[in-house]
C-alpha atoms as a PDB file:
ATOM      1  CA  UNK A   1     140.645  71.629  52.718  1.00  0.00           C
ATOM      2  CA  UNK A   2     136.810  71.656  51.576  1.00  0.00           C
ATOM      3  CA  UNK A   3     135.010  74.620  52.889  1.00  0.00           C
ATOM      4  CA  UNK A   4     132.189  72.309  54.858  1.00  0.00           C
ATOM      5  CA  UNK A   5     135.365  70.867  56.838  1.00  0.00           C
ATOM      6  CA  UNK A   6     136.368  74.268  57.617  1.00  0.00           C
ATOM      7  CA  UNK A   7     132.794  75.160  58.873  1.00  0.00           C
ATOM      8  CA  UNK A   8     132.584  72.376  60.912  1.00  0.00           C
ATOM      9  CA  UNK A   9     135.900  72.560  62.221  1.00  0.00           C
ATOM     10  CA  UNK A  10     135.263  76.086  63.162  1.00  0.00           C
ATOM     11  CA  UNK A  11     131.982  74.695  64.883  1.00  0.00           C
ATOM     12  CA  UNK A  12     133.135  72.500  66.803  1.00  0.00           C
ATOM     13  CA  UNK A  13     135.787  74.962  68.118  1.00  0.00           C
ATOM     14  CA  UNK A  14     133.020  77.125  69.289  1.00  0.00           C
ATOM     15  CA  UNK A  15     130.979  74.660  70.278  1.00  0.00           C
ATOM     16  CA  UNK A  16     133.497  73.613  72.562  1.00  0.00           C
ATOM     17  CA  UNK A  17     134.675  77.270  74.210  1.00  0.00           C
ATOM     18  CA  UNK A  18     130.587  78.186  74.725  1.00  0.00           C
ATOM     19  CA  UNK A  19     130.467  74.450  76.816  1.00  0.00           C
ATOM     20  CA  UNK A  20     133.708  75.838  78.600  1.00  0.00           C
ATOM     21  CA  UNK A  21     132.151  78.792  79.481  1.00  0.00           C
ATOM     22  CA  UNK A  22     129.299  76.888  81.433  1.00  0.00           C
ATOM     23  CA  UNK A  23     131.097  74.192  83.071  1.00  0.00           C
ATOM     24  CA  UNK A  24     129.813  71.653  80.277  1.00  0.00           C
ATOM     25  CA  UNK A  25     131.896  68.454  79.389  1.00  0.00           C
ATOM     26  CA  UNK A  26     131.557  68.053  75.343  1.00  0.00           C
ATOM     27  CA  UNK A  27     129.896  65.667  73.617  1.00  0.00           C
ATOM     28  CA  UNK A  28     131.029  62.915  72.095  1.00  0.00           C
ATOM     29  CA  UNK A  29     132.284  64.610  68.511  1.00  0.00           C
ATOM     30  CA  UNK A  30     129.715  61.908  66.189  1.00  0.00           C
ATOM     31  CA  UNK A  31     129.350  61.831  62.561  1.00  0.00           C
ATOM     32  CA  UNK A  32     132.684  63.405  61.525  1.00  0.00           C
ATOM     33  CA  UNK A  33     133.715  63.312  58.339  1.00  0.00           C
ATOM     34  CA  UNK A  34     136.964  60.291  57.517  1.00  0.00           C
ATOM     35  CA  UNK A  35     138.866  63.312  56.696  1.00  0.00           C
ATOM     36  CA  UNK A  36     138.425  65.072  60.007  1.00  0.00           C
ATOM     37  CA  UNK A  37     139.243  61.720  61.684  1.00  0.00           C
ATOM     38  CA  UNK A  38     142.939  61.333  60.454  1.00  0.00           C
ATOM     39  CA  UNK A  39     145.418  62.483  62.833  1.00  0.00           C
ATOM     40  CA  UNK A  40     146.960  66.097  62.579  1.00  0.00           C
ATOM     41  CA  UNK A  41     148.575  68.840  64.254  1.00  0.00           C
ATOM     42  CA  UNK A  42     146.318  72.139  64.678  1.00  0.00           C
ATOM     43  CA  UNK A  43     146.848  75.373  66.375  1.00  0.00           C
ATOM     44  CA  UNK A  44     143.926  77.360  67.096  1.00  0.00           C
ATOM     45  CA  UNK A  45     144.632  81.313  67.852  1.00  0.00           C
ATOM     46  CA  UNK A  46     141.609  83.135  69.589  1.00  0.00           C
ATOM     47  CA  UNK A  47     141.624  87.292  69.021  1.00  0.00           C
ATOM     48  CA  UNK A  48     139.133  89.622  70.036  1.00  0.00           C
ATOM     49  CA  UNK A  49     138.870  92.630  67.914  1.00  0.00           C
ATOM     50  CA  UNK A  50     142.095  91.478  65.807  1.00  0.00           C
ATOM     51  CA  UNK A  51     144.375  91.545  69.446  1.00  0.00           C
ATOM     52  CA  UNK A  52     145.122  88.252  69.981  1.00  0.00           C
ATOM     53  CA  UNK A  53     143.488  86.462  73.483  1.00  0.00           C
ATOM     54  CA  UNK A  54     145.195  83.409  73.025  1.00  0.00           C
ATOM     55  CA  UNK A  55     147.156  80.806  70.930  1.00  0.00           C
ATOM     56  CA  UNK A  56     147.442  76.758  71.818  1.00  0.00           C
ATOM     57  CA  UNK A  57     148.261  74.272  69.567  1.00  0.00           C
ATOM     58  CA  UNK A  58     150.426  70.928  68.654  1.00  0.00           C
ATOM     59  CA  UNK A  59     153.539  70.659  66.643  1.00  0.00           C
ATOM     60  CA  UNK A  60     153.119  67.217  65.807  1.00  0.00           C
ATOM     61  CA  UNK A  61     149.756  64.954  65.046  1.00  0.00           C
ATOM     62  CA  UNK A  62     148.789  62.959  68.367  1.00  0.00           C
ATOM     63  CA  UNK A  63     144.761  63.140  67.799  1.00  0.00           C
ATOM     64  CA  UNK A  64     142.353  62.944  65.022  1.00  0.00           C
ATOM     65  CA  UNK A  65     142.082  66.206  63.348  1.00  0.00           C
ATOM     66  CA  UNK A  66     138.782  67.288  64.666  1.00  0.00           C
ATOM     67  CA  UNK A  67     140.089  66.582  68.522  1.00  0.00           C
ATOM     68  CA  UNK A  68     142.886  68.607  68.346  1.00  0.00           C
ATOM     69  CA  UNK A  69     140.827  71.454  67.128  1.00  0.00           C
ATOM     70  CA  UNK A  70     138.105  71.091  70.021  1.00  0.00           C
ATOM     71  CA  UNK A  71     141.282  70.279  72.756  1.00  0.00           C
ATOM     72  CA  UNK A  72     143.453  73.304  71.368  1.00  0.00           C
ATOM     73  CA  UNK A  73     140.683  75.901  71.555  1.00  0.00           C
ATOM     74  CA  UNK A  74     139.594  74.910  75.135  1.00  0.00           C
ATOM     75  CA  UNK A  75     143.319  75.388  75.595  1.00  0.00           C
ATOM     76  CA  UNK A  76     143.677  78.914  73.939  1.00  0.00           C
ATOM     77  CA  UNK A  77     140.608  80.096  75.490  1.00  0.00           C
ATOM     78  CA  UNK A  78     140.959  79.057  79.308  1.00  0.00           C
ATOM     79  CA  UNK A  79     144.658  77.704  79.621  1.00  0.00           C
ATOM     80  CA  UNK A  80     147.272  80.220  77.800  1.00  0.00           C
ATOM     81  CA  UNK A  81     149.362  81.206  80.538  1.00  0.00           C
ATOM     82  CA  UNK A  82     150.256  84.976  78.648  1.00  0.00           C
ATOM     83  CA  UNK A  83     146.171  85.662  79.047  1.00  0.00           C
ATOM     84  CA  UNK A  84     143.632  85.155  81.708  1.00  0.00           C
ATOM     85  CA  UNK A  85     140.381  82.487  80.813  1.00  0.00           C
ATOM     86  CA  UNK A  86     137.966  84.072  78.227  1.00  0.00           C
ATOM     87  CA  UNK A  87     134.643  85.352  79.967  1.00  0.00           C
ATOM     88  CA  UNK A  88     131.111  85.002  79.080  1.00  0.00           C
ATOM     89  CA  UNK A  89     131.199  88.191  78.199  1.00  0.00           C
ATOM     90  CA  UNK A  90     133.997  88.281  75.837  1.00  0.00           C
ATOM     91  CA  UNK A  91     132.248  84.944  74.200  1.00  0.00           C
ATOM     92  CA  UNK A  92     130.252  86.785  70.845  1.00  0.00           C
ATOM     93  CA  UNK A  93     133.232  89.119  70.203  1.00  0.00           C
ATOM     94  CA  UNK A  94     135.430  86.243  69.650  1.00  0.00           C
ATOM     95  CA  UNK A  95     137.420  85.352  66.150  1.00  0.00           C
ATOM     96  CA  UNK A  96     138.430  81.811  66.142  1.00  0.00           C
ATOM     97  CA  UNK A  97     141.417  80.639  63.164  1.00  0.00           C
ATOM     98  CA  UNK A  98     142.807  77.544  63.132  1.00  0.00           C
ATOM     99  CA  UNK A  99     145.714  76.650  61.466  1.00  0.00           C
ATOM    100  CA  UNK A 100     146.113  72.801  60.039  1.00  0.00           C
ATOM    101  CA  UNK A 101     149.523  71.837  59.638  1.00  0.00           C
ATOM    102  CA  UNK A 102     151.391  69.795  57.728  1.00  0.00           C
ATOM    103  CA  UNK A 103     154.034  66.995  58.745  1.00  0.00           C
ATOM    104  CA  UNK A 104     156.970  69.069  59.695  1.00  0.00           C
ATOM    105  CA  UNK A 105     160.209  68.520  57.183  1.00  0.00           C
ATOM    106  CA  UNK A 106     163.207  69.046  58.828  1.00  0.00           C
ATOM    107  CA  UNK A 107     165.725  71.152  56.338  1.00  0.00           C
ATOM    108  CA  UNK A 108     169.459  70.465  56.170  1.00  0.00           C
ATOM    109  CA  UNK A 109     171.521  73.562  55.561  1.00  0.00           C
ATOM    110  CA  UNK A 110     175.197  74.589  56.302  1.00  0.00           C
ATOM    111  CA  UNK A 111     175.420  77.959  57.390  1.00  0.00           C
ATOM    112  CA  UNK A 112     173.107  80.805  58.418  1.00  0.00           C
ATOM    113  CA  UNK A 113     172.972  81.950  54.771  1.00  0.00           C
ATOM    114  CA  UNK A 114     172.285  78.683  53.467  1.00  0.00           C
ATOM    115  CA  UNK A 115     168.939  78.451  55.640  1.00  0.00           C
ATOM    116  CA  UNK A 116     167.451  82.069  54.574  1.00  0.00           C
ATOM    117  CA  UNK A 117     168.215  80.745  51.105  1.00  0.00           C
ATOM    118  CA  UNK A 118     165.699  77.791  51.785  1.00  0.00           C
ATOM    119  CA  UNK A 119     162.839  79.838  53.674  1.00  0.00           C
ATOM    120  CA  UNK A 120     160.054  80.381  51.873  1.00  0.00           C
ATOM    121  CA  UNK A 121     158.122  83.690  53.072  1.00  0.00           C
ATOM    122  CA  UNK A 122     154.251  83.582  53.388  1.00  0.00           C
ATOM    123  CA  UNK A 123     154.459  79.674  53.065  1.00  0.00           C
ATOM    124  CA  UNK A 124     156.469  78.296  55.723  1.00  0.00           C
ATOM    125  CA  UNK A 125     156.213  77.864  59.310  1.00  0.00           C
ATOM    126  CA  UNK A 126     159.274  76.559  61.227  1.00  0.00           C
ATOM    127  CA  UNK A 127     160.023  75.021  64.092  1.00  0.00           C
ATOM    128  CA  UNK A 128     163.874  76.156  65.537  1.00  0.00           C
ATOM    129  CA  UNK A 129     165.252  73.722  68.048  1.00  0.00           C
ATOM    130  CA  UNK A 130     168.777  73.808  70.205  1.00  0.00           C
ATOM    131  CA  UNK A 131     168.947  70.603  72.510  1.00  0.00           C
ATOM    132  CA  UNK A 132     165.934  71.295  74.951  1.00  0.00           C
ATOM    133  CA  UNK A 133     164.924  74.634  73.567  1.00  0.00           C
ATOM    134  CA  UNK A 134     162.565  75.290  71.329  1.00  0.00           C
ATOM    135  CA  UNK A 135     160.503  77.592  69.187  1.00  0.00           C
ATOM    136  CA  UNK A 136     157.758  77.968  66.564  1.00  0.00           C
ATOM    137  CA  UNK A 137     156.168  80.719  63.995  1.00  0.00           C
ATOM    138  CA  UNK A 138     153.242  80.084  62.247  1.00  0.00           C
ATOM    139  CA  UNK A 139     153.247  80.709  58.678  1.00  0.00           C
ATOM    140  CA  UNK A 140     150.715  83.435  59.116  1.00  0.00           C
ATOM    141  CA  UNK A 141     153.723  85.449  61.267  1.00  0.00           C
ATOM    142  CA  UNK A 142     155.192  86.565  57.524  1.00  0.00           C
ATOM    143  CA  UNK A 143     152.225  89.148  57.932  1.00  0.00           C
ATOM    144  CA  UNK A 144     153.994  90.743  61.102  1.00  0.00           C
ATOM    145  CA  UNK A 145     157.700  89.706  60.539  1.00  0.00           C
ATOM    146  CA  UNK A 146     157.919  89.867  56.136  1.00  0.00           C
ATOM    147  CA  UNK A 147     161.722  89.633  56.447  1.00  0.00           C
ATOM    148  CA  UNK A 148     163.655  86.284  56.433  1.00  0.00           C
ATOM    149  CA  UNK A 149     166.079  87.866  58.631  1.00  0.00           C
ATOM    150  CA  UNK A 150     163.919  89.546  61.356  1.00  0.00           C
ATOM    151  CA  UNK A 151     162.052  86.437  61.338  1.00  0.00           C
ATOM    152  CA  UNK A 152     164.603  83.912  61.796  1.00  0.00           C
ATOM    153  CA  UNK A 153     165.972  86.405  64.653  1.00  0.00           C
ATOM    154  CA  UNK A 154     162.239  86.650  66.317  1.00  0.00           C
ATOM    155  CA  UNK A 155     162.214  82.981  66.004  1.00  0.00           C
ATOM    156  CA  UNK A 156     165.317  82.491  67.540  1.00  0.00           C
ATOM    157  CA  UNK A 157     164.733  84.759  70.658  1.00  0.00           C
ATOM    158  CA  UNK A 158     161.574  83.384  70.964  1.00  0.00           C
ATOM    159  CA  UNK A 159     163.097  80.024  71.470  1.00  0.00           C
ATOM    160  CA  UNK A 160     164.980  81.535  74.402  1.00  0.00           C
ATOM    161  CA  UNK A 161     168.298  82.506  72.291  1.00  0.00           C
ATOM    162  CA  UNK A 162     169.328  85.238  71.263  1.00  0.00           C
ATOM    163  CA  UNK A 163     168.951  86.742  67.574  1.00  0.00           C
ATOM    164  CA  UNK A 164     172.340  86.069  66.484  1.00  0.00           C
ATOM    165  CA  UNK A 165     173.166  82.949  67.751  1.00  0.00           C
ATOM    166  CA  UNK A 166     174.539  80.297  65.928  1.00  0.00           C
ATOM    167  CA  UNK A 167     175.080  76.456  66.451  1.00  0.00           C
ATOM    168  CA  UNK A 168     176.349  73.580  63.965  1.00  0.00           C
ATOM    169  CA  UNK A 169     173.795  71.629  66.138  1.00  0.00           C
ATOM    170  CA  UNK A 170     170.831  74.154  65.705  1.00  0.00           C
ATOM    171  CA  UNK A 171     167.900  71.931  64.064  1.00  0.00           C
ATOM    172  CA  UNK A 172     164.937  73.709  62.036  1.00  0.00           C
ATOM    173  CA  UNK A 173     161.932  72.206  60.279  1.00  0.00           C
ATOM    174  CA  UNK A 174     159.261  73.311  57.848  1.00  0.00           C
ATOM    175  CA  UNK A 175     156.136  73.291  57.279  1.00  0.00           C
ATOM    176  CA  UNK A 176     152.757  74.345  56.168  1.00  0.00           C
ATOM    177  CA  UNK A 177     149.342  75.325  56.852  1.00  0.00           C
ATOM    178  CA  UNK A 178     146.035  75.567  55.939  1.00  0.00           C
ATOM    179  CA  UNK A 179     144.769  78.806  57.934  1.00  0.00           C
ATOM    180  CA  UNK A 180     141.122  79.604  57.652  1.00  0.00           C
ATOM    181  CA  UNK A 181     138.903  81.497  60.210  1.00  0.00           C
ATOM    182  CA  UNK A 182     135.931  83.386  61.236  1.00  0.00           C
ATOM    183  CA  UNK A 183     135.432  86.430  58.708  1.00  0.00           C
END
């Protein structure tokens, strides 16, 4: 992704959290870029002092690129149920990323052993899903959780199972990310 579509990207995320903060409605998002206009999935993680204050995002595309990124850090910033609404006063000490992700590919494997063997640390994030249960890691996770192992396990428990468990009917998908920030 070009740099000046990261800037603006990371704009209009800010943009939209300082209107939040003052009871604003946004403005119509006007002379966007095609490439910002095609639909696709974001998640947009809000830290303060590298701790993070809150995470929101979509796993699939639903809005054009630049939406999702404006919707998903309103969402991080006043609706992330782990973290109460950002303050005024927290507003310049904020550190917005936003993660762009790509189509999710769902992998076919036959055993436990056969999935770590397709994983790809530092590049893929993966969505693990068991009938109505479901979970997600980021690629950028690999910093916190560099094992295939202890990451499928996280992964798992974060889904609401727990880190051993095993299914023939256990579905996981793949994907990637363009991750870019504030500095």
């Amino acid at each position: 992704m070009k740099t000046e579509h990261q800037t603006l990207l990371l704009k209009i995320a800010r943009d939209a959290l300082s209107k939040g903060l003052t009871g604003e409605k946004a403005t119509p998002l006007e002379d966007i870029p095609v490439e910002l206009m095609e639909e696709r999935a974001t998640f947009v993680t809000i830290e303060i002092g590298g701790h993070l204050r809150g995470c929101i995002g979509m796993l699939e595309a639903c809005r054009p690129l630049a939406e999702d990124v404006e919707h998903n850090a309103c969402a991080a910033a006043f609706n992330d149920p782990r973290f109460p609404p950002v303050s005024r006063e927290e507003f310049d000490s904020l550190e917005i990323h936003i993660s762009v992700l790509s189509p999710p590919e769902e992998l076919s494997f036959s055993s436990e052993a056969d999935l770590l063997g397709q994983i790809r640390p530092g590049i893929d994030g993966l969505i693990l899903q068991e009938g109505y249960q479901r979970g997600t890691f980021l690629p950028s996770v690999w910093e916190e959780l560099s094992e295939k192992e202890t990451f499928l396990a996280h992964l798992k428990m974060k889904a609401g199972l727990p880190d051993t468990y095993w299914s023939e009917s256990l579905r996981v998908f793949r994907y990637t990310a363009d991750y870019f920030g504030d500095s």
